[in-house]
C-alpha atoms as a PDB file:
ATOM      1  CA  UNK A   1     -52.445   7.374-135.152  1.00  0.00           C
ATOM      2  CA  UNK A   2     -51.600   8.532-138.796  1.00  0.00           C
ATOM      3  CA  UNK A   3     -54.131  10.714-140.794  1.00  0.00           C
ATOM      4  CA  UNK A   4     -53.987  11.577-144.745  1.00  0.00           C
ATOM      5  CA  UNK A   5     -55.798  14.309-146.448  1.00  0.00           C
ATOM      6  CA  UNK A   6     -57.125  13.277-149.575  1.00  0.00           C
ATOM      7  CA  UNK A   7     -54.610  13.292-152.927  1.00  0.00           C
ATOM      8  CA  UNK A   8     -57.378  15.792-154.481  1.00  0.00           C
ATOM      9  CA  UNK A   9     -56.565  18.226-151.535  1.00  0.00           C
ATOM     10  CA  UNK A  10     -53.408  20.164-151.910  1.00  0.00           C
ATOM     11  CA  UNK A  11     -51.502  21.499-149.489  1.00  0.00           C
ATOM     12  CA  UNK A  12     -50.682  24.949-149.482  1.00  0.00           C
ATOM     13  CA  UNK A  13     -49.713  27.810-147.461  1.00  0.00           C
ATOM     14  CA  UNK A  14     -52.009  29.334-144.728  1.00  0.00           C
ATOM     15  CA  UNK A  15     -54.250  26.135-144.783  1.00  0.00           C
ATOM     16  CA  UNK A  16     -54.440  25.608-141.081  1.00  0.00           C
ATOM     17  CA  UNK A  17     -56.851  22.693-142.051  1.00  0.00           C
ATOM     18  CA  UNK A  18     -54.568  19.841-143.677  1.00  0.00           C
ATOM     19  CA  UNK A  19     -53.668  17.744-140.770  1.00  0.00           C
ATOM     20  CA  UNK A  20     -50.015  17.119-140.073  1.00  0.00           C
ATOM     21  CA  UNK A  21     -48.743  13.798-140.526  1.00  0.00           C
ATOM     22  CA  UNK A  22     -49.833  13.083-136.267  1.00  0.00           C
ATOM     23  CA  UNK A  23     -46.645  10.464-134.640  1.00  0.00           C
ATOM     24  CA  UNK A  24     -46.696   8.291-131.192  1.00  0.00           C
ATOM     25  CA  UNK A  25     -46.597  11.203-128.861  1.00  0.00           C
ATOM     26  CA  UNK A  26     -47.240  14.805-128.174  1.00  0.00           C
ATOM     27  CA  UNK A  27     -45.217  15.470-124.795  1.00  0.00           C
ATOM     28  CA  UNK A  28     -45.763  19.267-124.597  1.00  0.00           C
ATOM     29  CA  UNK A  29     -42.684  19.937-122.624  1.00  0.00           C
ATOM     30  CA  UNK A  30     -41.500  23.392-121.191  1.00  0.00           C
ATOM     31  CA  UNK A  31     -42.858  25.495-124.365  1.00  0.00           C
ATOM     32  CA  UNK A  32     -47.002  24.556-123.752  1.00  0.00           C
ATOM     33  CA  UNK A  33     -47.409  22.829-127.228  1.00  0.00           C
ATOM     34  CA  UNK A  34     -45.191  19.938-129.764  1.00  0.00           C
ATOM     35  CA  UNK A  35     -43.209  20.605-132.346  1.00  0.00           C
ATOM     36  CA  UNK A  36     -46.031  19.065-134.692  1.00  0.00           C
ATOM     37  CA  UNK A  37     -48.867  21.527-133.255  1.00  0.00           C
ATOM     38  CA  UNK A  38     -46.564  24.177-133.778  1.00  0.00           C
ATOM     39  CA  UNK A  39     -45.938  23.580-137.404  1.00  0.00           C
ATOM     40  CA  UNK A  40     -49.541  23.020-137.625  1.00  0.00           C
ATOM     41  CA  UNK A  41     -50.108  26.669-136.339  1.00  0.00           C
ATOM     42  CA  UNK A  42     -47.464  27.826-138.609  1.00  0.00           C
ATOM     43  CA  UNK A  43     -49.199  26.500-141.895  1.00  0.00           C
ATOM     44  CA  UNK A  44     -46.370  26.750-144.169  1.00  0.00           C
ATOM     45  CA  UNK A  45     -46.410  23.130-145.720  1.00  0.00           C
ATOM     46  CA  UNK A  46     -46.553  21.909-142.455  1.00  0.00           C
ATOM     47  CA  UNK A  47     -46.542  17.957-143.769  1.00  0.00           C
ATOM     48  CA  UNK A  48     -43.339  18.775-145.631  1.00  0.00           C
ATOM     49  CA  UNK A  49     -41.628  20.608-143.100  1.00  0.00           C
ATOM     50  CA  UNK A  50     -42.474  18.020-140.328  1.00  0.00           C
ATOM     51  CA  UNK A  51     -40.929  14.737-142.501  1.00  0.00           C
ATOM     52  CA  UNK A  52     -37.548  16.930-143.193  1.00  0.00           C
ATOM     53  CA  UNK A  53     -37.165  17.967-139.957  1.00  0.00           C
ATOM     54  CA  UNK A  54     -37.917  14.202-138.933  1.00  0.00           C
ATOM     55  CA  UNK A  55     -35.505  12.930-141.478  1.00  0.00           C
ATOM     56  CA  UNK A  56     -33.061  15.598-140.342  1.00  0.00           C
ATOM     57  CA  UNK A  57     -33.598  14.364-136.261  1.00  0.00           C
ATOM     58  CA  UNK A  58     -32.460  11.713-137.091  1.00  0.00           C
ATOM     59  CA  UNK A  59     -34.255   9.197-134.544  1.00  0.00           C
ATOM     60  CA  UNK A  60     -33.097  12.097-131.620  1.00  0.00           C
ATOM     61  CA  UNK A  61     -35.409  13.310-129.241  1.00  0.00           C
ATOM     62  CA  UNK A  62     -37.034  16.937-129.442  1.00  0.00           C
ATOM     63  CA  UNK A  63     -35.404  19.017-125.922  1.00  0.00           C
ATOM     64  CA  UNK A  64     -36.871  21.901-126.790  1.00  0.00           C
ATOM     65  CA  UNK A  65     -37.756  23.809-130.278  1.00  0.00           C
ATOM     66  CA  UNK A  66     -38.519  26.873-132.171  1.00  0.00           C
ATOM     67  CA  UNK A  67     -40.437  27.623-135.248  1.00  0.00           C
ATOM     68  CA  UNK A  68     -40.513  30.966-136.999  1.00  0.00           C
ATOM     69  CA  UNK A  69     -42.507  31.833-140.005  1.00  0.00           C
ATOM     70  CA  UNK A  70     -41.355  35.183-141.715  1.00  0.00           C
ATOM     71  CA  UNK A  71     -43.433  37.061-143.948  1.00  0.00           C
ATOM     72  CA  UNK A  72     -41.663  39.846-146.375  1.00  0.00           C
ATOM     73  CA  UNK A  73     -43.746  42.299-149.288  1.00  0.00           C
ATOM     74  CA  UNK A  74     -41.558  42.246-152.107  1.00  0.00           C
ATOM     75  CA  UNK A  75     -43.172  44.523-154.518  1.00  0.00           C
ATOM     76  CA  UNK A  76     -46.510  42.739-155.745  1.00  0.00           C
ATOM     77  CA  UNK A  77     -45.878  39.643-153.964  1.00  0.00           C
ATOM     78  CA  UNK A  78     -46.153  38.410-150.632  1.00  0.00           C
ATOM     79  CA  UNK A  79     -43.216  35.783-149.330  1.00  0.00           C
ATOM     80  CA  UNK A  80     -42.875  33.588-146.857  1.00  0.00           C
ATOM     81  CA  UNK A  81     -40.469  31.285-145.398  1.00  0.00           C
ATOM     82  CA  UNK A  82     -40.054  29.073-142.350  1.00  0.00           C
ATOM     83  CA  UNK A  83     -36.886  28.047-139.925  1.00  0.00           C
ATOM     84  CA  UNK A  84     -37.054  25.387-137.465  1.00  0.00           C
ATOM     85  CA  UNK A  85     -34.458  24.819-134.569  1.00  0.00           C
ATOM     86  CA  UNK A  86     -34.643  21.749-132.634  1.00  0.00           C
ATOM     87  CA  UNK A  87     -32.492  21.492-129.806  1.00  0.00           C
ATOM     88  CA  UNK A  88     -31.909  17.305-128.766  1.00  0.00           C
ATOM     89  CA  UNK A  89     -29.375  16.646-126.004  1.00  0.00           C
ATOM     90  CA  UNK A  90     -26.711  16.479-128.644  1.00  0.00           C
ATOM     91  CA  UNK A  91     -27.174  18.729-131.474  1.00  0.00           C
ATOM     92  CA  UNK A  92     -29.495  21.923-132.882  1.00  0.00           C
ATOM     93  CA  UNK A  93     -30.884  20.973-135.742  1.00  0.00           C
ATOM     94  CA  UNK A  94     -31.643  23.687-137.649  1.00  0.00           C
ATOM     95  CA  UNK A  95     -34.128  23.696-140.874  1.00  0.00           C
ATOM     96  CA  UNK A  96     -35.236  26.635-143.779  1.00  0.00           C
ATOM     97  CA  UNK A  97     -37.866  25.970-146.003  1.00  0.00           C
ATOM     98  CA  UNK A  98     -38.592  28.668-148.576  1.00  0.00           C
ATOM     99  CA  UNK A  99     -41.131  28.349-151.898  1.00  0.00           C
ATOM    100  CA  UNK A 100     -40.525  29.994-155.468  1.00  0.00           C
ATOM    101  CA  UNK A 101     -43.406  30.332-157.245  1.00  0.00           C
ATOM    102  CA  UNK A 102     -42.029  29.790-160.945  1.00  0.00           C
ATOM    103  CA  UNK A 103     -44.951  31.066-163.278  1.00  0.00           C
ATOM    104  CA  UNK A 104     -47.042  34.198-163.099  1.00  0.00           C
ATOM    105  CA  UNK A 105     -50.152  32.185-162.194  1.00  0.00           C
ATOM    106  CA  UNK A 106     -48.901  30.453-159.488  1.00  0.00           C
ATOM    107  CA  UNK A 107     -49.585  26.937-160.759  1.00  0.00           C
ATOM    108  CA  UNK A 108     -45.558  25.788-160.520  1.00  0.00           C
ATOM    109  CA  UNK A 109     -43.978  26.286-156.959  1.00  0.00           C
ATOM    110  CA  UNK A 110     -41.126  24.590-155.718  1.00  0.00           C
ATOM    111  CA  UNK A 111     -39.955  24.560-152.288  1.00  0.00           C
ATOM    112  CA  UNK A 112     -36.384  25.121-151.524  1.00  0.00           C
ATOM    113  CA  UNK A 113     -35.088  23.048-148.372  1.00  0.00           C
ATOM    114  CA  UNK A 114     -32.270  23.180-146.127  1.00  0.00           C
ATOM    115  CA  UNK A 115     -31.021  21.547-143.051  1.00  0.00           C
ATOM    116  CA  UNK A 116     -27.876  21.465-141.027  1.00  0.00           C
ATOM    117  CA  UNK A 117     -26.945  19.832-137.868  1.00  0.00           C
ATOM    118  CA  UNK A 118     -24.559  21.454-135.387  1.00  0.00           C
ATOM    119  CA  UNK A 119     -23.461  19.938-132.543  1.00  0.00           C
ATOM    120  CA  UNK A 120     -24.509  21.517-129.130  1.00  0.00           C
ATOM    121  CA  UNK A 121     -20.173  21.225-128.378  1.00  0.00           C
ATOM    122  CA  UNK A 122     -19.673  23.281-131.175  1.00  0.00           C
ATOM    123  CA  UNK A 123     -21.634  26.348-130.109  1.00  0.00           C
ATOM    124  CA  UNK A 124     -19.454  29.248-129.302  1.00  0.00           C
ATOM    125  CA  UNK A 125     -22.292  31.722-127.914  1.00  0.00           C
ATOM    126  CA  UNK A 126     -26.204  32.420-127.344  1.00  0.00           C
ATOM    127  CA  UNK A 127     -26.970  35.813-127.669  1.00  0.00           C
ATOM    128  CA  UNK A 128     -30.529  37.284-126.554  1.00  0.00           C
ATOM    129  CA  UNK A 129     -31.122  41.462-127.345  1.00  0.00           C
ATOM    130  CA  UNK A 130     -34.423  42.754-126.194  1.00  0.00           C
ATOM    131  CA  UNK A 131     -36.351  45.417-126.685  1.00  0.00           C
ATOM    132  CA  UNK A 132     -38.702  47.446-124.458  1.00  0.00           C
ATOM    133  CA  UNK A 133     -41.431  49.953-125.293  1.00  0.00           C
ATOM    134  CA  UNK A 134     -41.707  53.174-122.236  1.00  0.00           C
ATOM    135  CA  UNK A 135     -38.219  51.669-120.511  1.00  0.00           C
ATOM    136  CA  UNK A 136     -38.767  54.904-117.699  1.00  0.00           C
ATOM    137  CA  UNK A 137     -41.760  53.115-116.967  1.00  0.00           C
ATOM    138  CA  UNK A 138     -40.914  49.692-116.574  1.00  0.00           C
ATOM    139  CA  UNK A 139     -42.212  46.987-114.069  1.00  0.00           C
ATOM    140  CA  UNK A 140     -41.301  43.691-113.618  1.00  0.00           C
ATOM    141  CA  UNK A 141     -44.921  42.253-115.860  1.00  0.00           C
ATOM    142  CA  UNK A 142     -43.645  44.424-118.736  1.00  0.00           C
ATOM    143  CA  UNK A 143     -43.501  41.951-121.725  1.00  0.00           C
ATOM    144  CA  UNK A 144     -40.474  41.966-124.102  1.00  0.00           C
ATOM    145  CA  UNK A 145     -41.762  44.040-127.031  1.00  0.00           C
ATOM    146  CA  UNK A 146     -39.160  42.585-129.771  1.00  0.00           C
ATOM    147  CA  UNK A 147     -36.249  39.934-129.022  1.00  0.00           C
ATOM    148  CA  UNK A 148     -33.882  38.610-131.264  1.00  0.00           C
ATOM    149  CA  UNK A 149     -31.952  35.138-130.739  1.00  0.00           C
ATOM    150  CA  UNK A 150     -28.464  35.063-132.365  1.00  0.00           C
ATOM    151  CA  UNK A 151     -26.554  31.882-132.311  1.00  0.00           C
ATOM    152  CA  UNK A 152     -23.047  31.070-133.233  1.00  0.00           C
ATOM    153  CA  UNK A 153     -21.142  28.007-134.064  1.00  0.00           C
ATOM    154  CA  UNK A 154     -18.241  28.266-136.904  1.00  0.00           C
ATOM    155  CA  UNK A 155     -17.002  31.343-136.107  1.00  0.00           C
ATOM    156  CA  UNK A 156     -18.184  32.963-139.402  1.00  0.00           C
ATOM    157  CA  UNK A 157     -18.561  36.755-138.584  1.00  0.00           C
ATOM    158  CA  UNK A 158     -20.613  39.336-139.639  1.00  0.00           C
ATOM    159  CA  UNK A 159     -19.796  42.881-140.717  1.00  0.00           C
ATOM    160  CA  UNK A 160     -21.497  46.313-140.569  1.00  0.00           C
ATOM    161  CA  UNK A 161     -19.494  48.626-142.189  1.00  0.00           C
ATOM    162  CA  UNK A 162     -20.474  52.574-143.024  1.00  0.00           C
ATOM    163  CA  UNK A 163     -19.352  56.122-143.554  1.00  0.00           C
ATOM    164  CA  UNK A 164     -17.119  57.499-140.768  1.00  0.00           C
ATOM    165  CA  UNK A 165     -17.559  60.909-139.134  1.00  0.00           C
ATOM    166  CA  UNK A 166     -15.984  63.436-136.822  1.00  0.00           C
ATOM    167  CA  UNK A 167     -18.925  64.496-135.358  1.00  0.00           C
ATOM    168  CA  UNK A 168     -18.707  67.940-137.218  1.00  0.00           C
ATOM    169  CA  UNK A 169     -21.796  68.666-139.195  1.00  0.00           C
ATOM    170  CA  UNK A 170     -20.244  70.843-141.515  1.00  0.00           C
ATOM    171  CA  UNK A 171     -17.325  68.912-142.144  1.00  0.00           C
ATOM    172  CA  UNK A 172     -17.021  67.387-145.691  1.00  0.00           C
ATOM    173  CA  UNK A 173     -14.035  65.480-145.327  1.00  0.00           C
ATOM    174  CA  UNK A 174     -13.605  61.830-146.253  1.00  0.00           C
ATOM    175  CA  UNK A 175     -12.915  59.857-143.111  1.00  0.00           C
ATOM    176  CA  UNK A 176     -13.223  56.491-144.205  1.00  0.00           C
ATOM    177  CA  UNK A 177     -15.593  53.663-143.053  1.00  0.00           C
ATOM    178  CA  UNK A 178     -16.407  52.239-139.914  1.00  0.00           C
ATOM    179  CA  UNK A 179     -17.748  49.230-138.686  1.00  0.00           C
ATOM    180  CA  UNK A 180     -18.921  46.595-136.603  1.00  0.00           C
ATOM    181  CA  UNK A 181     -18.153  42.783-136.468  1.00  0.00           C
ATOM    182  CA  UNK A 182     -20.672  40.155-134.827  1.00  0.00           C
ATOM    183  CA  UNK A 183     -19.919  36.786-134.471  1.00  0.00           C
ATOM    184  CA  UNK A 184     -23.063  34.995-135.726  1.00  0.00           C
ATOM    185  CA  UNK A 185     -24.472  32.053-137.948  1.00  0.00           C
ATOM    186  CA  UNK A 186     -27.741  32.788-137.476  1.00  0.00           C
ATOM    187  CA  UNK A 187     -30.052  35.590-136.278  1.00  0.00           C
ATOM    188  CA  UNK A 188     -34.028  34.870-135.486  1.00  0.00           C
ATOM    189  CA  UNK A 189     -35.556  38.495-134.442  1.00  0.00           C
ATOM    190  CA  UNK A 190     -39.047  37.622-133.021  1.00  0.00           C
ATOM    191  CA  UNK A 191     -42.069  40.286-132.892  1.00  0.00           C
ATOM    192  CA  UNK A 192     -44.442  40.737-129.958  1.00  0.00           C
ATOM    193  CA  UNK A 193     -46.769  42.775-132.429  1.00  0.00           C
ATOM    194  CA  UNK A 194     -45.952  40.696-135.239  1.00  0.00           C
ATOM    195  CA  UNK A 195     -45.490  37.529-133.942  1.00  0.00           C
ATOM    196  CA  UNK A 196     -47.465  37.913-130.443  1.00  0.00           C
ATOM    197  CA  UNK A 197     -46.297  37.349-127.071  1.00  0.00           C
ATOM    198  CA  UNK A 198     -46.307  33.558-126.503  1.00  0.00           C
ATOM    199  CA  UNK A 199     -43.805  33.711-129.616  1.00  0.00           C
ATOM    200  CA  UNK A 200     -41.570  35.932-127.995  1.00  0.00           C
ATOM    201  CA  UNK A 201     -41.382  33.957-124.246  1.00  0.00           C
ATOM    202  CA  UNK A 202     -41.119  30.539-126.880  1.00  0.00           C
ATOM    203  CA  UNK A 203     -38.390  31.961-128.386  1.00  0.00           C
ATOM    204  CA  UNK A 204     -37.062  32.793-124.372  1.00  0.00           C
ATOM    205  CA  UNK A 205     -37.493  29.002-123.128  1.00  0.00           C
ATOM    206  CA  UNK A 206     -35.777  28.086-126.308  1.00  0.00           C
ATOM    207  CA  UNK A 207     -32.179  30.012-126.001  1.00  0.00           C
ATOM    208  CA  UNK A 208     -32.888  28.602-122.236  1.00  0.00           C
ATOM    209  CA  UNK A 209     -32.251  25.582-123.037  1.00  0.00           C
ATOM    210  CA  UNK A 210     -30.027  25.745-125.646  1.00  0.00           C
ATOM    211  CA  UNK A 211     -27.806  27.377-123.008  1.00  0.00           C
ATOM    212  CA  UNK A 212     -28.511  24.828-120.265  1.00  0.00           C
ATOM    213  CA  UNK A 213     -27.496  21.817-122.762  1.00  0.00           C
ATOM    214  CA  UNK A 214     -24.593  23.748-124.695  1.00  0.00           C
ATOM    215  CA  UNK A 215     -22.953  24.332-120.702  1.00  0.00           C
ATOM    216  CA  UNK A 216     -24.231  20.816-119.328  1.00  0.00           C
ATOM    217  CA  UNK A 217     -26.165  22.191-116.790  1.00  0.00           C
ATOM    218  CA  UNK A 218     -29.893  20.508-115.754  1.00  0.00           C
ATOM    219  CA  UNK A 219     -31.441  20.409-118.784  1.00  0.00           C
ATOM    220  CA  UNK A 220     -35.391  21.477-119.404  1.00  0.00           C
ATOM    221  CA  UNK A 221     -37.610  18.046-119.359  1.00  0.00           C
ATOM    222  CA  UNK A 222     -37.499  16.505-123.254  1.00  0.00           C
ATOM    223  CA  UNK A 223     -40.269  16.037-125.283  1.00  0.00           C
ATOM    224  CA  UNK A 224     -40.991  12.611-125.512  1.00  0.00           C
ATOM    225  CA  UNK A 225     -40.709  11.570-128.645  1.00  0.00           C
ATOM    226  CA  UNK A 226     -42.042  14.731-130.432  1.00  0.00           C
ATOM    227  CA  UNK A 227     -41.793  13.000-134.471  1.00  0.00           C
ATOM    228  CA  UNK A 228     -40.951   9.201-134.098  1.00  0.00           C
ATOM    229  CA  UNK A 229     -37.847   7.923-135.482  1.00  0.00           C
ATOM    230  CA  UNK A 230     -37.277   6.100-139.209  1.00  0.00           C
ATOM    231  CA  UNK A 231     -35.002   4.346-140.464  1.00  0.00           C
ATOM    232  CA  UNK A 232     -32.611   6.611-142.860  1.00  0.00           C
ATOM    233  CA  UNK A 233     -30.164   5.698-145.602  1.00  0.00           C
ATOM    234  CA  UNK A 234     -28.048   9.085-145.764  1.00  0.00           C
ATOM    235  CA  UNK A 235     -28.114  12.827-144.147  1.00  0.00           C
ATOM    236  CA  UNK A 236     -28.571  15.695-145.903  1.00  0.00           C
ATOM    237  CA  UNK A 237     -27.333  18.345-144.356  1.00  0.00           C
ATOM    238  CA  UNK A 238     -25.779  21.023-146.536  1.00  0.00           C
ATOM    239  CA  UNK A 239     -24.971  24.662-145.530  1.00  0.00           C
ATOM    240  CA  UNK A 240     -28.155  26.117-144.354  1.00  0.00           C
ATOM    241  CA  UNK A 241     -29.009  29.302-146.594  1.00  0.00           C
ATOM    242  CA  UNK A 242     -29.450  32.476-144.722  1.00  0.00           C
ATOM    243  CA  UNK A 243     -31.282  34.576-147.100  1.00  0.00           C
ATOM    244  CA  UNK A 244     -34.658  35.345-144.837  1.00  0.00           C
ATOM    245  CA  UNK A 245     -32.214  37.269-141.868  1.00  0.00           C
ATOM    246  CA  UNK A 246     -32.878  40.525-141.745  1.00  0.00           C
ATOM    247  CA  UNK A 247     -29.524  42.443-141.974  1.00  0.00           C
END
């Protein structure tokens, strides 16, 4: 069934009301909802977001996915932007949607789009660092309070680098820099406060079955035909822009 909002009705941000564009089938799969209910929940042009990432599936089927909306205060404004990984038994795709708004009354915005495909093959590592609130107290129903998903794939690296020290207060001496270097091409870091805890054990199924498909063990059940395929006449799939991480 396919539904339209009205030309007259915008879409915007935060509208939780404009319908997605709704395809064939909503197999829930091992994360409780569809990609299209969960860009529906997201509300960050969720009709735009669901045709790239359609476009950018290629025809594939959704394994499993992940959707993160990040919200940042920059001074007087308020931004937010959106990435989408969708694992199929082949390749992550992985999509970034951010908006510019390009007049001070917020009548011109422009979204800014990108997309890239790795192959599952490719994938080097799938790292998982969690966080725990009271860790001398701990039992087994503790949730995760914070996670954060790093994945890697081209072997770009990243690197921390700051003052060195002795570990003499009083010393003034130059001693250089240090640093640290961490293979990674891109780094989701997922809130239970901010986010809540359904995103956080999402965001635990996901990097499950990323891991299960990138070592060709028994895969997670698929969702069956999460966005129906299209016929395409070219990919677009340049470098995906990293700008929301938080470094």
């Amino acid at each position: 069934m396919s539904f339209q909002p009205p030309a007259s009705a915008p879409e915007t941000p935060g509208n939780e009301n404009q319908a997605v564009r709704q395809h064939s089938s909503h197999n829930h799969g091992i994360q409780g909802q569809s990609l299209e209910d969960a860009l529906q929940r997201a509300g960050f042009y969720p009709r735009l977001v669901s045709d790239v990432v359609d476009d950018a599936l290629d025809g594939r089927d959704c394994v499993a996915h992940l959707v993160h909306l990040e919200t940042h205060f920059d001074r007087a404004e308020v931004r937010r932007h959106i990435t989408v990984l969708v694992l199929t038994a082949d390749m992550l795709v992985i999509t970034h949607v951010d908006d510019q708004q390009l007049d001070e009354a917020g009548e011109q915005i422009v979204a800014q789009i990108s997309t890239e495909s790795v192959p599952v093959a490719q994938i080097r590592s799938v790292v998982l660092s969690y966080m725990y609130a009271q860790p001398q107290d701990y039992k087994p129903s503790d949730p995760v309070r914070e996670l954060t998903l790093s994945i890697a794939w081209s072997g770009g690296q990243r690197l921390d680098m700051g003052p060195a020290s002795c570990g003499d207060p009083q010393c003034e001496a130059d001693h250089g820099y240090t640093g640290t270097i961490a293979q990674e091409d891109i780094v989701l870091r997922i809130s239970a406060e901010a986010d809540g805890l359904q995103a956080v054990q999402d965001a635990k199924l996901f990097a499950r079955a990323l891991r299960a498909v990138n070592t060709g063990s028994a895969a997670p059940v698929s969702h069956a035909q999460s966005m129906a395929p299209r016929p395409r006449s070219g990919v677009f799939g340049n470098r995906l822009s990293r700008g929301h991480q938080q470094r």
